[in-house]
Structures are given as structure tokens and as C-alpha cells.
PDB file of N, CA and C in Angstrom:
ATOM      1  N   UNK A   1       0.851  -1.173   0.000  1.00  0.00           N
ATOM      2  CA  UNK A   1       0.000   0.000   0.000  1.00  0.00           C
ATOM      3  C   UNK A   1       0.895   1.234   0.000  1.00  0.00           C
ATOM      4  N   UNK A   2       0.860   1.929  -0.921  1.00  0.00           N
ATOM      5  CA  UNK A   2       1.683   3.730  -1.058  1.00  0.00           C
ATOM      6  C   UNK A   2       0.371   4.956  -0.027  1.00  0.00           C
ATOM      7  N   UNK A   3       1.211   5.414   0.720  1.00  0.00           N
ATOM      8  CA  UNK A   3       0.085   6.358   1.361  1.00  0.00           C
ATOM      9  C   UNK A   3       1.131   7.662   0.720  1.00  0.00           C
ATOM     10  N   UNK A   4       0.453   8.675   0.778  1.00  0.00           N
ATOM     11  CA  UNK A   4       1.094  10.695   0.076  1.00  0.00           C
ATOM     12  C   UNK A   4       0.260  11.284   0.719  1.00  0.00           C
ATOM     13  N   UNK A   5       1.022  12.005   1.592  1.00  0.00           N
ATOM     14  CA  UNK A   5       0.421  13.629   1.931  1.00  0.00           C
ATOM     15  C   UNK A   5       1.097  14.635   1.545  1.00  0.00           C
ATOM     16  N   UNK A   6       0.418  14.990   0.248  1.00  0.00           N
ATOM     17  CA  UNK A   6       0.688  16.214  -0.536  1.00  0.00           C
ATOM     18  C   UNK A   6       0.084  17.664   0.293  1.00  0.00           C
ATOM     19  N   UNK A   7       1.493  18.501  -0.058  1.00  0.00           N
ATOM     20  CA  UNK A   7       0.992  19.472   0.910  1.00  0.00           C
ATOM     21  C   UNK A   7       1.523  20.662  -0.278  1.00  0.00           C
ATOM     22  N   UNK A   8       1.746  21.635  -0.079  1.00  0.00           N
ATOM     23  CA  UNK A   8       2.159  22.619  -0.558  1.00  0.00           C
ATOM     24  C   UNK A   8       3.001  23.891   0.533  1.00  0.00           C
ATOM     25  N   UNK A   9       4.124  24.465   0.044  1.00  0.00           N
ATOM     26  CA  UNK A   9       5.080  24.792   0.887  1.00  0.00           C
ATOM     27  C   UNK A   9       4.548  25.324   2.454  1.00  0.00           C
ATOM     28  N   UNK A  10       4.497  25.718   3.373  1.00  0.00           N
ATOM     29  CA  UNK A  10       3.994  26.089   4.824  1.00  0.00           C
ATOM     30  C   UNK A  10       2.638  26.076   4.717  1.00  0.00           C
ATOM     31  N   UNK A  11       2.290  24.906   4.462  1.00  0.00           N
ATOM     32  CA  UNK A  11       0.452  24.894   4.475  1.00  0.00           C
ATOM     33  C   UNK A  11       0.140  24.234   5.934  1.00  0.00           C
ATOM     34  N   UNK A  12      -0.833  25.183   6.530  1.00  0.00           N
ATOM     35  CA  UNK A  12      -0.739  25.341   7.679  1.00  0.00           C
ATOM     36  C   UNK A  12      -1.866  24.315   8.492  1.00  0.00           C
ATOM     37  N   UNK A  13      -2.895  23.178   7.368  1.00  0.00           N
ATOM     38  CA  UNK A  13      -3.651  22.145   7.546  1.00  0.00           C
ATOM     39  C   UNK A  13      -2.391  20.806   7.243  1.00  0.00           C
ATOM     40  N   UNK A  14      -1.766  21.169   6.797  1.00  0.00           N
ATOM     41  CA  UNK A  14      -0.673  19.741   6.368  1.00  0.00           C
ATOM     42  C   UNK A  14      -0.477  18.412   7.681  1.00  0.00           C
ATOM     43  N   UNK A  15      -0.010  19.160   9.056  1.00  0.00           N
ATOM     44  CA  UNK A  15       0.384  18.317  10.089  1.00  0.00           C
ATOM     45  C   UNK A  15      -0.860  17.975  10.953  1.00  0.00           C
ATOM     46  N   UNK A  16      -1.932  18.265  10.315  1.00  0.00           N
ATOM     47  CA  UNK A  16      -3.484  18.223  10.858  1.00  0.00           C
ATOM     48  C   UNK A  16      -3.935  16.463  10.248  1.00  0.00           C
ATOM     49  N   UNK A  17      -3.022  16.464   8.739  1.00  0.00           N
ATOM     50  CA  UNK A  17      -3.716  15.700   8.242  1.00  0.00           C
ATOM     51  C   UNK A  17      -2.821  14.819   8.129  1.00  0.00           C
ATOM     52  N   UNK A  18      -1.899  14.932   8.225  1.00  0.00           N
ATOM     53  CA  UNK A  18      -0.838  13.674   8.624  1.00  0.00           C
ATOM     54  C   UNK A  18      -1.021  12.856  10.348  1.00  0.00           C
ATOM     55  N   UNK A  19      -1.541  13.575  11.240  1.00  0.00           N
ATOM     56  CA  UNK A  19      -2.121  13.129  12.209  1.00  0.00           C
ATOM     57  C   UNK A  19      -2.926  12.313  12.323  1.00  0.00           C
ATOM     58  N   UNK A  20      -4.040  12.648  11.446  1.00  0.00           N
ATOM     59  CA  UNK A  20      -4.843  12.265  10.915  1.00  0.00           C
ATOM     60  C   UNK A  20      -4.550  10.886  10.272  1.00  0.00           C
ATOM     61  N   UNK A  21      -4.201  10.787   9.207  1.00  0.00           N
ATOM     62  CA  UNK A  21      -3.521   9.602   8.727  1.00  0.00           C
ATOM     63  C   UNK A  21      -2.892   8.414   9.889  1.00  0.00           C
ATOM     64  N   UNK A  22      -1.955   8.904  10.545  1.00  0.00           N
ATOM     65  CA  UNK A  22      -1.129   8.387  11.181  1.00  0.00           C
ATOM     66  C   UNK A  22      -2.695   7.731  12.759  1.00  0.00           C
ATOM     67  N   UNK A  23      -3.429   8.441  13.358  1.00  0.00           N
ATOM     68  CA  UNK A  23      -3.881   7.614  13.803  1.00  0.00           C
ATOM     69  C   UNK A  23      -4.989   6.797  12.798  1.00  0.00           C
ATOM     70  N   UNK A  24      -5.699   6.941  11.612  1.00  0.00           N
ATOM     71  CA  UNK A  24      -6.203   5.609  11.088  1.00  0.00           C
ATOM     72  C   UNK A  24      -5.532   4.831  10.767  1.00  0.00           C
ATOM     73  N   UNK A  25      -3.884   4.710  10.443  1.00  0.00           N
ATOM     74  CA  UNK A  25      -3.228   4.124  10.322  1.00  0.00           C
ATOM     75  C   UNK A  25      -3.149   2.952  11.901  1.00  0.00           C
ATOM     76  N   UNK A  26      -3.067   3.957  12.996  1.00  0.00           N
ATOM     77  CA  UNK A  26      -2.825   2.952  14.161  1.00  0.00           C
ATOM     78  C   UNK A  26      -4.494   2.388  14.508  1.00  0.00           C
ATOM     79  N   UNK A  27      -5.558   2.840  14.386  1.00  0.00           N
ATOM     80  CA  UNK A  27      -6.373   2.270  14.676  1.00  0.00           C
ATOM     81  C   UNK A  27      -7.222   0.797  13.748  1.00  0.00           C
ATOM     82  N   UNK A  28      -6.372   0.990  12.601  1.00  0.00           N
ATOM     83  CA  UNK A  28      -6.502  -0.152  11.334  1.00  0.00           C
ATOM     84  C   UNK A  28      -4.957  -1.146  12.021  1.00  0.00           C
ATOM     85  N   UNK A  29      -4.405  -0.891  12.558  1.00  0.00           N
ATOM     86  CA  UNK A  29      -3.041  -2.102  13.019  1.00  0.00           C
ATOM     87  C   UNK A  29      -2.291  -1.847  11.760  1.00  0.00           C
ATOM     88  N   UNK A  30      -2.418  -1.018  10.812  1.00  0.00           N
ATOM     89  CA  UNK A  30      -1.718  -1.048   9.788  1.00  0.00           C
ATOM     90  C   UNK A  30      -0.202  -0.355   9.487  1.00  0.00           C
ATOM     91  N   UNK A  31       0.939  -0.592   9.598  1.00  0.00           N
ATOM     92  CA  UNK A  31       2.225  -0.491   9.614  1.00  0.00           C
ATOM     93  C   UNK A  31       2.979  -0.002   8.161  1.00  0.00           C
ATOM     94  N   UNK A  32       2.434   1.067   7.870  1.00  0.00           N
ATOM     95  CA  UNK A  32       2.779   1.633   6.522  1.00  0.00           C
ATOM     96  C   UNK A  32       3.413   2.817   6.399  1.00  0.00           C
ATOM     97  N   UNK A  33       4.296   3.333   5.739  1.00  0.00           N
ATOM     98  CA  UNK A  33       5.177   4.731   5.940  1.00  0.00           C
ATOM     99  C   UNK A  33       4.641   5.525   5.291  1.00  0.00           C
ATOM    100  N   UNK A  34       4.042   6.724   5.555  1.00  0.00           N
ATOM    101  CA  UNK A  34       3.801   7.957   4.730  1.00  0.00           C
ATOM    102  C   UNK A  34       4.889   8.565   3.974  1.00  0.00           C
ATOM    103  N   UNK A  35       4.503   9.278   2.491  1.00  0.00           N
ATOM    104  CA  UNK A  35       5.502   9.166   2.017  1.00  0.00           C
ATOM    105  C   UNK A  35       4.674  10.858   1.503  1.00  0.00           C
ATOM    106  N   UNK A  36       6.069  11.767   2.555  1.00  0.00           N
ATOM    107  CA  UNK A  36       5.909  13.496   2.238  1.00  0.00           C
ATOM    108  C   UNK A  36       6.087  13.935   1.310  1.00  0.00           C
ATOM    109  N   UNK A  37       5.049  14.815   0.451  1.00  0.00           N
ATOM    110  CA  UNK A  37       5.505  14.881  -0.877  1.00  0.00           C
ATOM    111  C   UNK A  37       5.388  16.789  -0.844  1.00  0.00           C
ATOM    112  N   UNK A  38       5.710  17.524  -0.944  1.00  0.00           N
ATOM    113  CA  UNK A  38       5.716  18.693  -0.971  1.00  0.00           C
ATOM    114  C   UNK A  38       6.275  19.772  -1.972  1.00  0.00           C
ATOM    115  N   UNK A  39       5.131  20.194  -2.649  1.00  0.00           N
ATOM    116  CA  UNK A  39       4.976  20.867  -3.834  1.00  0.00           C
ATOM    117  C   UNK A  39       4.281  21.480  -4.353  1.00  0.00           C
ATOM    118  N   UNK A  40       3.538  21.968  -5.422  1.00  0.00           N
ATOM    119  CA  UNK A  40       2.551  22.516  -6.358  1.00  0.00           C
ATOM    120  C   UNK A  40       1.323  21.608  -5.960  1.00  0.00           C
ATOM    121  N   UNK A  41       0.611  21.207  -4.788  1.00  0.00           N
ATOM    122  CA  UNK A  41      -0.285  20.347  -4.788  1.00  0.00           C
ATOM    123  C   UNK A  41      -1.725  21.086  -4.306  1.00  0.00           C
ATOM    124  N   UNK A  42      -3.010  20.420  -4.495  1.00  0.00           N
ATOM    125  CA  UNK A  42      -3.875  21.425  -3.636  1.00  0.00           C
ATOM    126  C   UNK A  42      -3.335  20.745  -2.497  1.00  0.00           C
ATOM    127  N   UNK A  43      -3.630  21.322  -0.925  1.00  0.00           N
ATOM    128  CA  UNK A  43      -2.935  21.315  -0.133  1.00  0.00           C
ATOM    129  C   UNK A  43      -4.187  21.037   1.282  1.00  0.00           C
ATOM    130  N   UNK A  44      -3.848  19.971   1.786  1.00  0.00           N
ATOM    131  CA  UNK A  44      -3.267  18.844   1.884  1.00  0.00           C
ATOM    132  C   UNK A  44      -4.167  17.895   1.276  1.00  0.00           C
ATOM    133  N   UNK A  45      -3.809  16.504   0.350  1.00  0.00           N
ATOM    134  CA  UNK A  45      -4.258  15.826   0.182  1.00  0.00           C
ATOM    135  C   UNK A  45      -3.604  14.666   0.312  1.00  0.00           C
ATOM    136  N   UNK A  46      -4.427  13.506   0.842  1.00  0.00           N
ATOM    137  CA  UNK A  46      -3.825  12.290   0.914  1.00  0.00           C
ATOM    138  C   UNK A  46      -4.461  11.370  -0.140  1.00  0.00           C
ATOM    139  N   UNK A  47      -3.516  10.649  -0.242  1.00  0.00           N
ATOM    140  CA  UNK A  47      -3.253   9.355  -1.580  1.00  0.00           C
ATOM    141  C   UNK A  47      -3.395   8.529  -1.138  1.00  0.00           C
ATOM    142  N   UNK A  48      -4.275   7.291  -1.411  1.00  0.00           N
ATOM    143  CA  UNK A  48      -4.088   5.863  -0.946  1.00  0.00           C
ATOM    144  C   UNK A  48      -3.803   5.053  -2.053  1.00  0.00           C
ATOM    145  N   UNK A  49      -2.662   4.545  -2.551  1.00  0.00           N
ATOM    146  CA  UNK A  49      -2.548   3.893  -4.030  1.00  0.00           C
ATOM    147  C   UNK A  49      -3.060   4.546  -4.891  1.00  0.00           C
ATOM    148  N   UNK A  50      -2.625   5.804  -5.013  1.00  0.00           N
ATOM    149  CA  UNK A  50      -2.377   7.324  -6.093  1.00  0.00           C
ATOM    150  C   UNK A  50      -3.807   7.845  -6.223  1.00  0.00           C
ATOM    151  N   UNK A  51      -4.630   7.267  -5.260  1.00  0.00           N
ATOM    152  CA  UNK A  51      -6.368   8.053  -5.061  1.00  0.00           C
ATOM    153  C   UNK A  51      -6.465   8.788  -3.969  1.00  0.00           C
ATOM    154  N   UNK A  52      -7.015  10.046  -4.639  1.00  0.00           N
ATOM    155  CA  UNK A  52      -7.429  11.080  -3.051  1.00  0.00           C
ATOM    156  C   UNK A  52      -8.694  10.323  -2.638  1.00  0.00           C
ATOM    157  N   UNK A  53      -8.023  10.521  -1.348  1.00  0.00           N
ATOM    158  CA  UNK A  53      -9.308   9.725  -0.484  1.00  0.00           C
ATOM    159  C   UNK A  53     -10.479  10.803  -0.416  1.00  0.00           C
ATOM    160  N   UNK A  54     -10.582  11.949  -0.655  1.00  0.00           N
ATOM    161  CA  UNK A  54     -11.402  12.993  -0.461  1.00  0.00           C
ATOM    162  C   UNK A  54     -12.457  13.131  -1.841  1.00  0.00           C
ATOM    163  N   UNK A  55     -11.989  12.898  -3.149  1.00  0.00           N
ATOM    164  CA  UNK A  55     -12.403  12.631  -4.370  1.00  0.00           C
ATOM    165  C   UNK A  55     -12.000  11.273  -5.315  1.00  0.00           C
ATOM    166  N   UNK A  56     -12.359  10.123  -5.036  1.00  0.00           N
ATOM    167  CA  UNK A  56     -11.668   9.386  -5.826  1.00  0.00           C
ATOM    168  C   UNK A  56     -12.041   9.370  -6.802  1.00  0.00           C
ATOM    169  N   UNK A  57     -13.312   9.972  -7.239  1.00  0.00           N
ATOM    170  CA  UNK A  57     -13.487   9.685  -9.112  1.00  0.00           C
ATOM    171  C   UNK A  57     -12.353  10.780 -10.021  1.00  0.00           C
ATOM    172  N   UNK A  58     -11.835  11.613  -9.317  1.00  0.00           N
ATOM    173  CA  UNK A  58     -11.135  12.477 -10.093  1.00  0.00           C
ATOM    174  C   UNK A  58      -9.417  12.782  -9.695  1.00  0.00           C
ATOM    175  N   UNK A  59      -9.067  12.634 -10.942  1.00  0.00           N
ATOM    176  CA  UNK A  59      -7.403  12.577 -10.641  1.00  0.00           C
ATOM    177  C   UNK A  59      -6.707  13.801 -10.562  1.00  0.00           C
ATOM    178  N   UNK A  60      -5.965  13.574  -9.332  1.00  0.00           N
ATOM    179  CA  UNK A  60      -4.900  14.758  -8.581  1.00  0.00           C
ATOM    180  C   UNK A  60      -4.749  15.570  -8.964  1.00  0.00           C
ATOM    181  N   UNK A  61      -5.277  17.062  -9.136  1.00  0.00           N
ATOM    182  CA  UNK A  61      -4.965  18.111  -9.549  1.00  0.00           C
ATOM    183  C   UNK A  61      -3.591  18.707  -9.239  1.00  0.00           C
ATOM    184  N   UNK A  62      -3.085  19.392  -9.771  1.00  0.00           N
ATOM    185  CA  UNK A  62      -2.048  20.816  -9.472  1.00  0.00           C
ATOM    186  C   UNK A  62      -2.321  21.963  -9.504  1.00  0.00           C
ATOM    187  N   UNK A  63      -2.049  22.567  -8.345  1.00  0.00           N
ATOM    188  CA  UNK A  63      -2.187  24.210  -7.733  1.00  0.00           C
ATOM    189  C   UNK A  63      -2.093  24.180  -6.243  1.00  0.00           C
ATOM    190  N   UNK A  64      -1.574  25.097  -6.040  1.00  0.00           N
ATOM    191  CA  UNK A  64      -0.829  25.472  -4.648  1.00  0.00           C
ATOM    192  C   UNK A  64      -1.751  26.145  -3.654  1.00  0.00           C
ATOM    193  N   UNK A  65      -3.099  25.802  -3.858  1.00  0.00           N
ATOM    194  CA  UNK A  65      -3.606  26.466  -2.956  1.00  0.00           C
ATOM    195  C   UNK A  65      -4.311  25.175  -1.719  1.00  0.00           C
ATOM    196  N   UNK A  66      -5.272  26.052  -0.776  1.00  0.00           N
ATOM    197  CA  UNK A  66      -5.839  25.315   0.315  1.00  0.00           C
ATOM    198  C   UNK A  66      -7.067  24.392   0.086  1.00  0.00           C
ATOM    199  N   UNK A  67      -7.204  23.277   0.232  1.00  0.00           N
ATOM    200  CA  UNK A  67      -8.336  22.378  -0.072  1.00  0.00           C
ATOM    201  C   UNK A  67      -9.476  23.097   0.696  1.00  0.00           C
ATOM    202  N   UNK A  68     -10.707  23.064   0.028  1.00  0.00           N
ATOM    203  CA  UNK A  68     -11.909  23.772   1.103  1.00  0.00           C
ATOM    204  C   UNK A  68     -12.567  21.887   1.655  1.00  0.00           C
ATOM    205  N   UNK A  69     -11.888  20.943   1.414  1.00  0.00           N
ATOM    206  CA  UNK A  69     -12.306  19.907   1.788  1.00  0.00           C
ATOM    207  C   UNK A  69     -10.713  18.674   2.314  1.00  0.00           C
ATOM    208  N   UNK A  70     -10.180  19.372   3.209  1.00  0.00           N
ATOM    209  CA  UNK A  70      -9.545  18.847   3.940  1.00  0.00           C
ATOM    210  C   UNK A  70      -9.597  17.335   4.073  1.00  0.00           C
ATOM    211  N   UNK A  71      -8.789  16.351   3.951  1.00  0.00           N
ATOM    212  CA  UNK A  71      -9.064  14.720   4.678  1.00  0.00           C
ATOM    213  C   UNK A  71      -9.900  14.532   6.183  1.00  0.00           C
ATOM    214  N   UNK A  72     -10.764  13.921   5.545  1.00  0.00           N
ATOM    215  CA  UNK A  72     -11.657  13.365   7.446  1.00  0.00           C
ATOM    216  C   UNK A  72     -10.821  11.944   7.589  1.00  0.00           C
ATOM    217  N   UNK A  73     -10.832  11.995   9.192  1.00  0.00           N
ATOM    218  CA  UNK A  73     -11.206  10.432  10.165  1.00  0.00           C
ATOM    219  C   UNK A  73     -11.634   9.201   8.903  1.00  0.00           C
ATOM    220  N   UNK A  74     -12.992   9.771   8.712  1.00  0.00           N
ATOM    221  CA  UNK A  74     -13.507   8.688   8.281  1.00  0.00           C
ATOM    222  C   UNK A  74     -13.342   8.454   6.874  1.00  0.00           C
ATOM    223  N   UNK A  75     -13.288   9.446   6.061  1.00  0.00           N
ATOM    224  CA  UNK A  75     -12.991   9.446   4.602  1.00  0.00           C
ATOM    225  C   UNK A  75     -11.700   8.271   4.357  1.00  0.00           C
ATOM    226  N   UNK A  76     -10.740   8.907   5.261  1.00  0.00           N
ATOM    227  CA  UNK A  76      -9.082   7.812   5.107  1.00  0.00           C
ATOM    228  C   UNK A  76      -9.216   6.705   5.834  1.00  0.00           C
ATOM    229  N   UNK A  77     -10.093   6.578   6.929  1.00  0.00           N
ATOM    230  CA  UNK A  77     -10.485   4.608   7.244  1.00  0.00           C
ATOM    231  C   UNK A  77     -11.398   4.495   5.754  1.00  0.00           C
ATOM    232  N   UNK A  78     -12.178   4.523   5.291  1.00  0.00           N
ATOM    233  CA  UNK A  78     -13.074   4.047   4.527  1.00  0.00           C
ATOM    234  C   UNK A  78     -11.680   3.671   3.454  1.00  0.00           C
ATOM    235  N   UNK A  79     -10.581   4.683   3.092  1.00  0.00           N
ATOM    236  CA  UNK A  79     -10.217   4.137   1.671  1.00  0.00           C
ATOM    237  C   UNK A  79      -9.058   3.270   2.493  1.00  0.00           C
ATOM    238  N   UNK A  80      -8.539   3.023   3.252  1.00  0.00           N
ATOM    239  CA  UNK A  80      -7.327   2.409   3.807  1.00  0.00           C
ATOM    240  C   UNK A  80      -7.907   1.321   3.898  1.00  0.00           C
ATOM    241  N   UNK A  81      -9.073   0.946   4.559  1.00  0.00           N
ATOM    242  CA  UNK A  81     -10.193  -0.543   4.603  1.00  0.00           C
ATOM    243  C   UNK A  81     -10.205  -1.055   3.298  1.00  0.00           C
ATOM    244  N   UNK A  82     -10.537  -0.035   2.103  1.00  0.00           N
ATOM    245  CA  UNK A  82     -10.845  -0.938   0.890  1.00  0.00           C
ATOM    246  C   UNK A  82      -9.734  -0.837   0.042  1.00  0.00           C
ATOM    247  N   UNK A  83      -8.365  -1.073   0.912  1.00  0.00           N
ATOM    248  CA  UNK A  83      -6.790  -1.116   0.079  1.00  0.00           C
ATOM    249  C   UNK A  83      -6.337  -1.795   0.686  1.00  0.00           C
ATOM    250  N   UNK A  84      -7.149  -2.663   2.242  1.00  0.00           N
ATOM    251  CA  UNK A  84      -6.541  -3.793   2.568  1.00  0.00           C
ATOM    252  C   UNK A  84      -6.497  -5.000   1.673  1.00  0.00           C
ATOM    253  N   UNK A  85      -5.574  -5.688   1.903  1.00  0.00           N
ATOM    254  CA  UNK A  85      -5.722  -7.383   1.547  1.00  0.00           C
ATOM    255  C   UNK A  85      -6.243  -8.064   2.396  1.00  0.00           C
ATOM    256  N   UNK A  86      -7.686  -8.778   2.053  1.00  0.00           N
ATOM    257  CA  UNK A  86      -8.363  -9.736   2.699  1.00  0.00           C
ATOM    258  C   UNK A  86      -7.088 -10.336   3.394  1.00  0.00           C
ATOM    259  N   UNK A  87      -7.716 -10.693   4.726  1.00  0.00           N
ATOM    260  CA  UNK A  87      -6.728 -11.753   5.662  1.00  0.00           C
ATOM    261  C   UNK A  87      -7.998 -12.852   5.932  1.00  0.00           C
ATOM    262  N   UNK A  88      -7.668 -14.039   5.714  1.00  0.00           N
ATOM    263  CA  UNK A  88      -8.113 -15.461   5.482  1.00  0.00           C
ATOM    264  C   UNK A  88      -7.585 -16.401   6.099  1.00  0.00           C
TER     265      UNK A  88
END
């Protein structure tokens, strides 16, 4: 699983949403490295296997400004759940 929190230079929601990440990460038992990407991005968005969890029908824009729809709690369990591998 690839996780990205795209941020854009001193964006001031960025460590909101890496928090974020990082506890659905611990509350899924899931042991995966975020991987900081910082640039021309809307700002902050997270990637779960190159999909914003916030829009997945539409692919990653570029521009440096502030998301008016930030990553939720539940938005990044819902896509981290359906990027697990069945355990059997």
C-alpha cells in the first residue's frame, strides 16, 4: 500500500492531516510509511494507491492552494479498509 500527503510549501492544515492519517493508520493495526511529498499540490491531500481519499473519481490536480475539503477520520479509514488485503 503507497500512502502521500501532498501538501504545498507552509500549508498550515498539512500536520493536521498527517495526524490524521497516522492515527487511522494505528487504529486499522496497519504499519505503513507515509511518504511526504511537498509541492505545487492542492494542499493537503492524501493518496491511498495514487487516489485522493477525499475525491476518488477524479485525478490529482495541481495548484498550490488550500483544499476547502480537507481529509476526514472517516474518509481515510473508509479508503485504507478498501486497500486492505483480505486476511483469510
Amino acid at each position: 500500500m503507497r500512502i502521500e500527503l501532498l501538501a504545498s510549501p507552509g500549508c498550515p492544515n498539512a500536520e493536521f492531516a498527517r495526524q490524521t492519517v497516522t492515527d487511522c493508520l494505528a487504529a486499522l493495526g496497519i504499519d505503513e510509511p507515509i511518504i511526504d511529498r511537498v509541492g505545487r499540490y492542492p494542499s493537503p491531500t492524501v493518496l491511498i494507491n495514487g487516489i485522493d481519499v477525499m475525491r476518488p473519481e477524479d485525478e490529482v490536480s495541481i495548484g498550490d492552494e488550500c483544499r476547502l475539503d480537507p481529509p476526514t477520520p472517516q474518509r481515510v479509514l473508509d479508503a485504507l479498509r478498501g486497500q486492505r488485503p483480505n486476511r483469510t
